[in-house]
PDB file of N, CA and C in Angstrom:
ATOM      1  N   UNK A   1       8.903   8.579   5.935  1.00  0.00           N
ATOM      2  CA  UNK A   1       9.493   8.914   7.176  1.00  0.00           C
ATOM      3  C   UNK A   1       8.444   8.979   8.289  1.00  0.00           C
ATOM      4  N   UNK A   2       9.085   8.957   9.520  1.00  0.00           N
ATOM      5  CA  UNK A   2       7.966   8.969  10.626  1.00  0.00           C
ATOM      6  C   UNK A   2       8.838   9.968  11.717  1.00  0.00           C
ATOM      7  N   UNK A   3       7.885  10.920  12.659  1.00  0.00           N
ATOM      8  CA  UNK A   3       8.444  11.712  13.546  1.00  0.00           C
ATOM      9  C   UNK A   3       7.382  11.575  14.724  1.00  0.00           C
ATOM     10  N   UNK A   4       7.553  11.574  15.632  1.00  0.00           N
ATOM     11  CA  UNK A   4       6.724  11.060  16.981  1.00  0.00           C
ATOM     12  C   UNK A   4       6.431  12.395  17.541  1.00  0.00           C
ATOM     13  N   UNK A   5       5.573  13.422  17.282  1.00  0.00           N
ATOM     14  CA  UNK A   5       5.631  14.511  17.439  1.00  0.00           C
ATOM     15  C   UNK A   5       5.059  14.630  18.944  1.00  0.00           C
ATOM     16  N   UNK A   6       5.070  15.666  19.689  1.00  0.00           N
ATOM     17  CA  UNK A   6       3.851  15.983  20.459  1.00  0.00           C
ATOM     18  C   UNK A   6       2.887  16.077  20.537  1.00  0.00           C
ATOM     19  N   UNK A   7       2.443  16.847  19.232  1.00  0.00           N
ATOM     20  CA  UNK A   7       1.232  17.249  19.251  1.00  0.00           C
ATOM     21  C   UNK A   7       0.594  16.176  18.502  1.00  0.00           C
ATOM     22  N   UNK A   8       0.983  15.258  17.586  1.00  0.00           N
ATOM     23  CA  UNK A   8       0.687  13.807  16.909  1.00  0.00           C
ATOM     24  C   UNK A   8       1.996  13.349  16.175  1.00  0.00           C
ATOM     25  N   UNK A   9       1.222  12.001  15.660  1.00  0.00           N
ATOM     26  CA  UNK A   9       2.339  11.471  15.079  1.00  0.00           C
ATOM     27  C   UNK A   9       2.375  11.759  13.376  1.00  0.00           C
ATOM     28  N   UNK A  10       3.560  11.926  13.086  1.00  0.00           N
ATOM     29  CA  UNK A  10       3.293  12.463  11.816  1.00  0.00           C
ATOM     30  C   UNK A  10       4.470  11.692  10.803  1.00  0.00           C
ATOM     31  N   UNK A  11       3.508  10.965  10.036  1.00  0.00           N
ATOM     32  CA  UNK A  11       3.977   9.960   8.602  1.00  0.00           C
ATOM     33  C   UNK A  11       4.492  11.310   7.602  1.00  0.00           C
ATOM     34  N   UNK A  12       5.479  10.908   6.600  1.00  0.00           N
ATOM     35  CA  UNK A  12       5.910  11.635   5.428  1.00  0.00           C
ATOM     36  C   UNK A  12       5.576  10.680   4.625  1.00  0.00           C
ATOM     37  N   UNK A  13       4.524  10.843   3.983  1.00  0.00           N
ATOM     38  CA  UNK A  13       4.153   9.806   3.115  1.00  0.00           C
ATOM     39  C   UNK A  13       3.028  10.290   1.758  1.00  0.00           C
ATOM     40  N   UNK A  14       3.317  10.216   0.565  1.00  0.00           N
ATOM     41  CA  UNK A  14       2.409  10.646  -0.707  1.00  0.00           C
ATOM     42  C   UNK A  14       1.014  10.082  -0.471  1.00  0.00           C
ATOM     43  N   UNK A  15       0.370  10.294  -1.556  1.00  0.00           N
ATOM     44  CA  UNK A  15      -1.183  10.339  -1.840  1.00  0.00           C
ATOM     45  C   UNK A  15      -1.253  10.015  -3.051  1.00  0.00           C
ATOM     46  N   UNK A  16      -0.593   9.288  -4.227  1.00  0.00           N
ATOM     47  CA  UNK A  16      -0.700   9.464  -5.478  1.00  0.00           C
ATOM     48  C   UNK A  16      -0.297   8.115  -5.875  1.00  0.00           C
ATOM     49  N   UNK A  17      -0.579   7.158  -4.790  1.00  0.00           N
ATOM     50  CA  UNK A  17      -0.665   6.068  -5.164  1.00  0.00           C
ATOM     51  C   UNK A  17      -2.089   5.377  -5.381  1.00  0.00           C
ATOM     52  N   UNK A  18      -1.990   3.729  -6.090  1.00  0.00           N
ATOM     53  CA  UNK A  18      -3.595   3.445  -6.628  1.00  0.00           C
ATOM     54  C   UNK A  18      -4.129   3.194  -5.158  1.00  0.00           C
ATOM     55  N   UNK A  19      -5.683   3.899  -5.123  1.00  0.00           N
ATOM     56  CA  UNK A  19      -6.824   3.765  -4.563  1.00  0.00           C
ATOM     57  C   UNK A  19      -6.447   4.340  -2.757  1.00  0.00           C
ATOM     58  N   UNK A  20      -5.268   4.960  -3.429  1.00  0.00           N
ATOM     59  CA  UNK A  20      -5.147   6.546  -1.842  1.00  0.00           C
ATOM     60  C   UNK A  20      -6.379   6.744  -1.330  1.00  0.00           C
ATOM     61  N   UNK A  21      -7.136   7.421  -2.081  1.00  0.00           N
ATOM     62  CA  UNK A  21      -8.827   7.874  -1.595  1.00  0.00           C
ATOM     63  C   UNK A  21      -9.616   7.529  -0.757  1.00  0.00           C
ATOM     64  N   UNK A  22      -9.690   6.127  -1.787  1.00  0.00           N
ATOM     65  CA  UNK A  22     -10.378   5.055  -0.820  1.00  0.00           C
ATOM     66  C   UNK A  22      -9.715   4.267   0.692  1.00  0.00           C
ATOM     67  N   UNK A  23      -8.443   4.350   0.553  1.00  0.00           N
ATOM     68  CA  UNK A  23      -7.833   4.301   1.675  1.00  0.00           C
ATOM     69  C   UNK A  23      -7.872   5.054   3.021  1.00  0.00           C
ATOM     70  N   UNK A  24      -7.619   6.298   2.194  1.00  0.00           N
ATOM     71  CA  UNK A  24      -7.304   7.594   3.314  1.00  0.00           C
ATOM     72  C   UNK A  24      -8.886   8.008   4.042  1.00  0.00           C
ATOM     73  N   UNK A  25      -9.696   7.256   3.133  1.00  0.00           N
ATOM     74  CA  UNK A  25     -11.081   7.675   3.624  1.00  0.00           C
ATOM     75  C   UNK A  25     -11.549   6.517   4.590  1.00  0.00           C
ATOM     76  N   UNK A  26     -10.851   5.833   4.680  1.00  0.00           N
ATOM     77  CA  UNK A  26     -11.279   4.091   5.891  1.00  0.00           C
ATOM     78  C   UNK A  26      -9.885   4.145   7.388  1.00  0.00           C
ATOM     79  N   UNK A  27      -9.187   5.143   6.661  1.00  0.00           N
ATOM     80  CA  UNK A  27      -8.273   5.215   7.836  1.00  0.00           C
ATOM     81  C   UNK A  27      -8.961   5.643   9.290  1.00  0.00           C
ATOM     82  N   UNK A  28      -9.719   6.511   9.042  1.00  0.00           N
ATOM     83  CA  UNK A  28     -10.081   6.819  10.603  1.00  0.00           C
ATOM     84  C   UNK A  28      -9.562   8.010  10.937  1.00  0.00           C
ATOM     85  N   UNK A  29     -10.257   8.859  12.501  1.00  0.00           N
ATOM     86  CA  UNK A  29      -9.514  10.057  12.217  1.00  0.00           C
ATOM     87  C   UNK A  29      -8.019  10.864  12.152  1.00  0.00           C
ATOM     88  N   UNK A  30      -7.809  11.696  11.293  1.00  0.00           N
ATOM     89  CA  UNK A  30      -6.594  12.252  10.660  1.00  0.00           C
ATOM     90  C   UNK A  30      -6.527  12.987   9.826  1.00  0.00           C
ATOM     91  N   UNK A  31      -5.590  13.971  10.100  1.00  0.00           N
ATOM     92  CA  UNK A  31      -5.338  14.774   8.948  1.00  0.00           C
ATOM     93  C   UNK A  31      -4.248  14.562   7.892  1.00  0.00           C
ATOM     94  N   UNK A  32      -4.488  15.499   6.656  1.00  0.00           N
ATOM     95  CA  UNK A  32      -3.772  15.291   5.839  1.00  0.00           C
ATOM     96  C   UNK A  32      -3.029  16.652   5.413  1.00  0.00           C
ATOM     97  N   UNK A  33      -1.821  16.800   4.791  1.00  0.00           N
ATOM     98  CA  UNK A  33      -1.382  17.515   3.466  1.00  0.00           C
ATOM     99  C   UNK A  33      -1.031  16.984   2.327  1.00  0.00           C
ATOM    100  N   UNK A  34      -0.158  17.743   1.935  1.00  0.00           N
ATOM    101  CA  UNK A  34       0.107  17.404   0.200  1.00  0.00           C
ATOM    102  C   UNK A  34       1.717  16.188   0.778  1.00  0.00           C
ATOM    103  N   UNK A  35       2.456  16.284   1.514  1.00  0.00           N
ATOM    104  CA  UNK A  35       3.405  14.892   1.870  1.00  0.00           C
ATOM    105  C   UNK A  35       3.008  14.385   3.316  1.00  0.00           C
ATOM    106  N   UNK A  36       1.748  14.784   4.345  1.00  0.00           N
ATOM    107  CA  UNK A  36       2.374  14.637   5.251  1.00  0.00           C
ATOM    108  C   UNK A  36       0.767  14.038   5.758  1.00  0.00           C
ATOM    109  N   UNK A  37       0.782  13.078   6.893  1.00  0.00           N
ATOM    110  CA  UNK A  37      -0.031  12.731   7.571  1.00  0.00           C
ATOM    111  C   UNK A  37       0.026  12.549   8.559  1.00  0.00           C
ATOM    112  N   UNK A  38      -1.184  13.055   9.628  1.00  0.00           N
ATOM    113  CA  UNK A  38      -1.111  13.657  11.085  1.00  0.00           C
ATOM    114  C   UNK A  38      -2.330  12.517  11.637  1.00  0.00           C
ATOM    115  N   UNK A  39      -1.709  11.909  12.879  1.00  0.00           N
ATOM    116  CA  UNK A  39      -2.782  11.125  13.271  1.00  0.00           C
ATOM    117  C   UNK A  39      -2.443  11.430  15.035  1.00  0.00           C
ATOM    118  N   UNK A  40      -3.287  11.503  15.548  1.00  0.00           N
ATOM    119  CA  UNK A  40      -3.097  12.029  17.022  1.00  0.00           C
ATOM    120  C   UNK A  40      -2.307  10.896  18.218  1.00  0.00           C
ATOM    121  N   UNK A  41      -3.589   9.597  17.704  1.00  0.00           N
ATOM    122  CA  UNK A  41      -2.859   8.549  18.614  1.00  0.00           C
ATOM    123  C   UNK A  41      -3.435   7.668  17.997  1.00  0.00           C
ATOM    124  N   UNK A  42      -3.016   6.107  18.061  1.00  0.00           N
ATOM    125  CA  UNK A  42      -3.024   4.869  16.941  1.00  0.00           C
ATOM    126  C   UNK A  42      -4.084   4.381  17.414  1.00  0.00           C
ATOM    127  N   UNK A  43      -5.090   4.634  18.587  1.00  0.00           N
ATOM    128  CA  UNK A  43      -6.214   4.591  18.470  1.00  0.00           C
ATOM    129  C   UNK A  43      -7.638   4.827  17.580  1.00  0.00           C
ATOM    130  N   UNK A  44      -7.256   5.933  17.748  1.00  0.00           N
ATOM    131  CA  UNK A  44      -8.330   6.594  15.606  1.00  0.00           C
ATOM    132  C   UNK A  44      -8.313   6.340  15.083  1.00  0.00           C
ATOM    133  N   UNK A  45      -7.268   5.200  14.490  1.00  0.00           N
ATOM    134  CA  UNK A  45      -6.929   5.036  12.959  1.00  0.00           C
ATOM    135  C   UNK A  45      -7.125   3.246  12.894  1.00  0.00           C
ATOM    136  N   UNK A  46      -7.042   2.620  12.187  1.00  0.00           N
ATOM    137  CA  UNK A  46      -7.724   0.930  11.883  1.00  0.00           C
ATOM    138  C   UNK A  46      -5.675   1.152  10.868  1.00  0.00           C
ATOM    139  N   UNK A  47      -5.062   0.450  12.070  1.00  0.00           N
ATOM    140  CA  UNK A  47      -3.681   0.214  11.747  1.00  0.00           C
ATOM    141  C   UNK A  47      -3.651  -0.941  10.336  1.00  0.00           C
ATOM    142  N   UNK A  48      -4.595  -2.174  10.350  1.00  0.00           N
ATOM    143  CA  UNK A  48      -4.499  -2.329   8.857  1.00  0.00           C
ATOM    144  C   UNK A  48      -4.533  -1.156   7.705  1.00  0.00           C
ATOM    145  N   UNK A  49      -5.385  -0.298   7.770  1.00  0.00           N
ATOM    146  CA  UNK A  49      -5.550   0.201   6.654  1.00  0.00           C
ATOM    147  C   UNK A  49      -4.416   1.613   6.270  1.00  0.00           C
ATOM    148  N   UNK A  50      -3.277   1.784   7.835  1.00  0.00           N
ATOM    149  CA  UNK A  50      -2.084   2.432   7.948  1.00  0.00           C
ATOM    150  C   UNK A  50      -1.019   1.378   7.431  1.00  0.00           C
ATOM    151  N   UNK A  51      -1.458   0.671   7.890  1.00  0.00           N
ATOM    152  CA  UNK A  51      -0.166  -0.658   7.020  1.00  0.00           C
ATOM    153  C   UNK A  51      -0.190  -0.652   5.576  1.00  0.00           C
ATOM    154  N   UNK A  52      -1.115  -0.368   4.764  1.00  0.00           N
ATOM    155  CA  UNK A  52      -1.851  -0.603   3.445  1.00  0.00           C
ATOM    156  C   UNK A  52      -0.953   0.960   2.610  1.00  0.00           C
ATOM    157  N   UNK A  53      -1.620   1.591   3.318  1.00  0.00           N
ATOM    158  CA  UNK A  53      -1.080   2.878   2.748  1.00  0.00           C
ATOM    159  C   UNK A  53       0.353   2.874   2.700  1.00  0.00           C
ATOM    160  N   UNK A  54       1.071   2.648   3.955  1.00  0.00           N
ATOM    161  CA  UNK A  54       2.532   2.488   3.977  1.00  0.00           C
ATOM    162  C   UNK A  54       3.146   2.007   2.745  1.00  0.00           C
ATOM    163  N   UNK A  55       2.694   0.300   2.602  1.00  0.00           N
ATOM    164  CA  UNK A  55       2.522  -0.632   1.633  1.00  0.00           C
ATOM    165  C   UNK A  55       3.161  -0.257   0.433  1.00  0.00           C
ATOM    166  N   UNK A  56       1.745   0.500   0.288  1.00  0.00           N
ATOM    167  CA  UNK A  56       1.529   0.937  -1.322  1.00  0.00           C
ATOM    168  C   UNK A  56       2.275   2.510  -1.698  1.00  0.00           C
ATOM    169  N   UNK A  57       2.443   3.201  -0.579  1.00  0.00           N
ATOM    170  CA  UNK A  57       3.509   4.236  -0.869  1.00  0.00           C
ATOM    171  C   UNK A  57       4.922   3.606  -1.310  1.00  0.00           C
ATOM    172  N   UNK A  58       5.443   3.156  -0.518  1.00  0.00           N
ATOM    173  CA  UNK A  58       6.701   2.648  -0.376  1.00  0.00           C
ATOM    174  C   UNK A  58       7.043   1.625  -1.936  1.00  0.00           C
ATOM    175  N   UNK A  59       5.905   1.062  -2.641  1.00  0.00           N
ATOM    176  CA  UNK A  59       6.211   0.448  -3.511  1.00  0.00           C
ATOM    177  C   UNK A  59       6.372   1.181  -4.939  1.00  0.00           C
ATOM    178  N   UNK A  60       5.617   2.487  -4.265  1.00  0.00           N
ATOM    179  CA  UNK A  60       5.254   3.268  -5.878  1.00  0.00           C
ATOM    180  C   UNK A  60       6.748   4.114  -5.602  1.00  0.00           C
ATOM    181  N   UNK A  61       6.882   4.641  -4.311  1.00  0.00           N
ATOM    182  CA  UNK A  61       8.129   4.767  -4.934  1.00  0.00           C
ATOM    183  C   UNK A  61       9.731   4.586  -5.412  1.00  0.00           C
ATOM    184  N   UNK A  62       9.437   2.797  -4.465  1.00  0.00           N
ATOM    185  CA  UNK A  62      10.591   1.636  -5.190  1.00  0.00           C
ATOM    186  C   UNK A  62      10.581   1.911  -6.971  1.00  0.00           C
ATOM    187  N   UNK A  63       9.115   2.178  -7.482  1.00  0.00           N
ATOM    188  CA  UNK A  63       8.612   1.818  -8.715  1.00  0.00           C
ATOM    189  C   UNK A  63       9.340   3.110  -9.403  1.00  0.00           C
ATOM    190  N   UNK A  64       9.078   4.005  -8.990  1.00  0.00           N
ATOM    191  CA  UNK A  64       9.586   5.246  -9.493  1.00  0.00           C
ATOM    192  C   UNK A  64      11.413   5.628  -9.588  1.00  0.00           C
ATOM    193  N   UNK A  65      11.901   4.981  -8.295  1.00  0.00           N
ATOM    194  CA  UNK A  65      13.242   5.045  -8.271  1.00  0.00           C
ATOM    195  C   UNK A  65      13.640   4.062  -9.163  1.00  0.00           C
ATOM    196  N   UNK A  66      13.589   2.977  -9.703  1.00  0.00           N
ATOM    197  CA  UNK A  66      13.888   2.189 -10.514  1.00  0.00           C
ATOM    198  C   UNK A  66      13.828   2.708 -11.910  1.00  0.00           C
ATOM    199  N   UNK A  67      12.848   3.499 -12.227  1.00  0.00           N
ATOM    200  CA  UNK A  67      12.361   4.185 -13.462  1.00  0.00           C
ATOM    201  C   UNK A  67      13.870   5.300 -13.932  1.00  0.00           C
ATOM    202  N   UNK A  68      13.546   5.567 -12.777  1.00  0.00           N
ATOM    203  CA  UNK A  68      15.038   7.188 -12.796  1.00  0.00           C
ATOM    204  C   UNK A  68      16.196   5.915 -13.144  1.00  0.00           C
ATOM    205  N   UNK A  69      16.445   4.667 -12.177  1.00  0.00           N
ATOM    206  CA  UNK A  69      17.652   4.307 -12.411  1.00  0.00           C
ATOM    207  C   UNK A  69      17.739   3.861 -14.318  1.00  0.00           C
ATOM    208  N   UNK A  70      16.894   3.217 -14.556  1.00  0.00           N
ATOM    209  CA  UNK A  70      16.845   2.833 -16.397  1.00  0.00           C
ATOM    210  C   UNK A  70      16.747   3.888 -17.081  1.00  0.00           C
ATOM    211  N   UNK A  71      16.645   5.092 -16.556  1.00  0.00           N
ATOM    212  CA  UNK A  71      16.468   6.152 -17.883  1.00  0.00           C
ATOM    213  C   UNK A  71      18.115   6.447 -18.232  1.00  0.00           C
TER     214      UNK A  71
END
C-alpha cells in the first residue's frame, strides 16, 4: 500500500524478502519499521532500487498467497 502523508510518503511494504538488506541499504535516505517505510521526498531515494523492493515484495507475497490457496 502507499499513503502520501505530510510528513512523508509512506510504503506498506515487508522486509523478508531475498536480499531486503542489501536493498534497503542502497535505497538512500529513509526510514524503516517492521511493515512500513518512510521516505520524505523521492529525491533521497535512487527510485530504481524503490522499484526493486516493490518488485520483490509484491512477488513474495503473490508466492505466499498461492501457497495458502494449495494448502
Amino acid at each position: 500500500g502507499f499513503s502520501p502523508r505530510k510528513a512523508n510518503l509512506t510504503f506498506y511494504i515487508g522486509n523478508e524478502f531475498e536480499g531486503a538488506k542489501t536493498l534497503y541499504s542502497s535505497l538512500g535516505k529513509h526510514k524503516k519499521s517492521v511493515a512500513c517505510l518512510y521516505i520524505n521526498k523521492l529525491d533521497d531515494i535512487e527510485l530504481e532500487i524503490l522499484r526493486e523492493i516493490i518488485n520483490r515484495d509484491y512477488a513474495r507475497t503473490l508466492q505466499i498467497q498461492k501457497s495458502r490457496i494449495g494448502e
